[in-house]
C-alpha atoms as a PDB file:
ATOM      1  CA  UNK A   1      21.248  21.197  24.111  1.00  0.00           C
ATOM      2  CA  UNK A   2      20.796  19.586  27.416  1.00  0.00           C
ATOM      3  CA  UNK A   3      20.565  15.759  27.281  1.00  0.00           C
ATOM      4  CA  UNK A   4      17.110  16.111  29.321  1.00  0.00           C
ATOM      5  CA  UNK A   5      15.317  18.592  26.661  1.00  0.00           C
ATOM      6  CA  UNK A   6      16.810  15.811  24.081  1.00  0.00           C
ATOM      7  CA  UNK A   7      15.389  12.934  26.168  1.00  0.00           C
ATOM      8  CA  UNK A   8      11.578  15.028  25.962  1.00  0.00           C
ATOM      9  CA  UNK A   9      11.992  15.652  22.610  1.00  0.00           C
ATOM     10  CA  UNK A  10      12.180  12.453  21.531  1.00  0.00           C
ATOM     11  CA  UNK A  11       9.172  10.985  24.290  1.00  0.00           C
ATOM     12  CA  UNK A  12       7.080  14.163  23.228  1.00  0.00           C
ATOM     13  CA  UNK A  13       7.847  12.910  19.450  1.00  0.00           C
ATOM     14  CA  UNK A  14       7.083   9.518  20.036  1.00  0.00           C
ATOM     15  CA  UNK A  15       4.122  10.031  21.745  1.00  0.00           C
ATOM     16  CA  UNK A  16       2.857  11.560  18.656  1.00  0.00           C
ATOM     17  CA  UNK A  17       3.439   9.518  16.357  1.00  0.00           C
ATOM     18  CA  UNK A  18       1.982   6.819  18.551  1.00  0.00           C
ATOM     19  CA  UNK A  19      -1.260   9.080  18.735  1.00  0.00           C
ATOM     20  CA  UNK A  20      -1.512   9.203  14.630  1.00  0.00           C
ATOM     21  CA  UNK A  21      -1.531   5.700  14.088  1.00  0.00           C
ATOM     22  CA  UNK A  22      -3.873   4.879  16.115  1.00  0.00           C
ATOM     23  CA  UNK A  23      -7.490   3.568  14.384  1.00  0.00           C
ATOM     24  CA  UNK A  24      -9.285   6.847  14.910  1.00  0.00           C
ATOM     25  CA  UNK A  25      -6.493   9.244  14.739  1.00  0.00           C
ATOM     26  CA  UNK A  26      -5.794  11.612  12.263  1.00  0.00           C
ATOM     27  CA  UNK A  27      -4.659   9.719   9.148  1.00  0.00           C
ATOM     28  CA  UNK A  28      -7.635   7.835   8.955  1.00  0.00           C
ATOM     29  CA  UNK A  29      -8.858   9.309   5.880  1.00  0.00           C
ATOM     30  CA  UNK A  30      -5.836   9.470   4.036  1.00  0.00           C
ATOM     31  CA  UNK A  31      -6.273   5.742   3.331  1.00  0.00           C
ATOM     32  CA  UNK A  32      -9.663   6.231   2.649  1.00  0.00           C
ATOM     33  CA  UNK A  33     -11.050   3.953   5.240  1.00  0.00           C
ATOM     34  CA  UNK A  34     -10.342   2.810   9.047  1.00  0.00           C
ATOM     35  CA  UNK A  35     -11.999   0.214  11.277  1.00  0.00           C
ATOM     36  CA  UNK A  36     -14.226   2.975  12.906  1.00  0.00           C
ATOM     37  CA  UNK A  37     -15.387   4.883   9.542  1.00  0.00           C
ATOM     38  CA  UNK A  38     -15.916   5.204   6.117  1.00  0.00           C
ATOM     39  CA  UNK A  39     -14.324   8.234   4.780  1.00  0.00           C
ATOM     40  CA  UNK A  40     -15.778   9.980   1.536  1.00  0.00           C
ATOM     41  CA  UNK A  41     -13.697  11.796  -0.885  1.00  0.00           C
ATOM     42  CA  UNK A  42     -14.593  15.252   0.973  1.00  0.00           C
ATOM     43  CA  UNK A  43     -12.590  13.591   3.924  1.00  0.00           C
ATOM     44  CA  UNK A  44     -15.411  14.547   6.547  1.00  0.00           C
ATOM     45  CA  UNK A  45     -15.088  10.759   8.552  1.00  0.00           C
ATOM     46  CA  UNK A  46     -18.568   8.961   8.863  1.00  0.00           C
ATOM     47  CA  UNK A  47     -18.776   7.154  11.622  1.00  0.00           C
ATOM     48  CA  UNK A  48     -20.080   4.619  14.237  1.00  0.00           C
ATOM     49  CA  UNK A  49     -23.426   2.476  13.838  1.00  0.00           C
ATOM     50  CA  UNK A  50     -25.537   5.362  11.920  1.00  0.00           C
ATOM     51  CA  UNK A  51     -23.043   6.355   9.384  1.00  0.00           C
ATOM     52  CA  UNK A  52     -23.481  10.269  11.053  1.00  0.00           C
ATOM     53  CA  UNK A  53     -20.407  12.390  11.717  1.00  0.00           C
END
């Protein structure tokens, strides 16, 4: 492999993971809750002020 395609590999994979953990990303209802919404055991997020998804 070219150094460069290993060099956007790891950005591109970084980037990700960065994007995940985020409050609001993905894995937000695999702890149940985040800042931003309650998640119910059906793991459809409610969110924001009105508890609507």
């Amino acid at each position: 492999m070219s150094p460069k395609l290993i060099f956007a590999l790891i950005l591109f994979l970084a980037a990700a993971t960065i994007i995940v953990a985020q409050p609001g990303g993905r894995s937000d209802c695999r702890t149940g809750t985040s800042a931003a919404c309650h998640c119910p055991r059906n793991y459809k997020p409610v969110c924001g002020t009105n508890k609507q998804t």
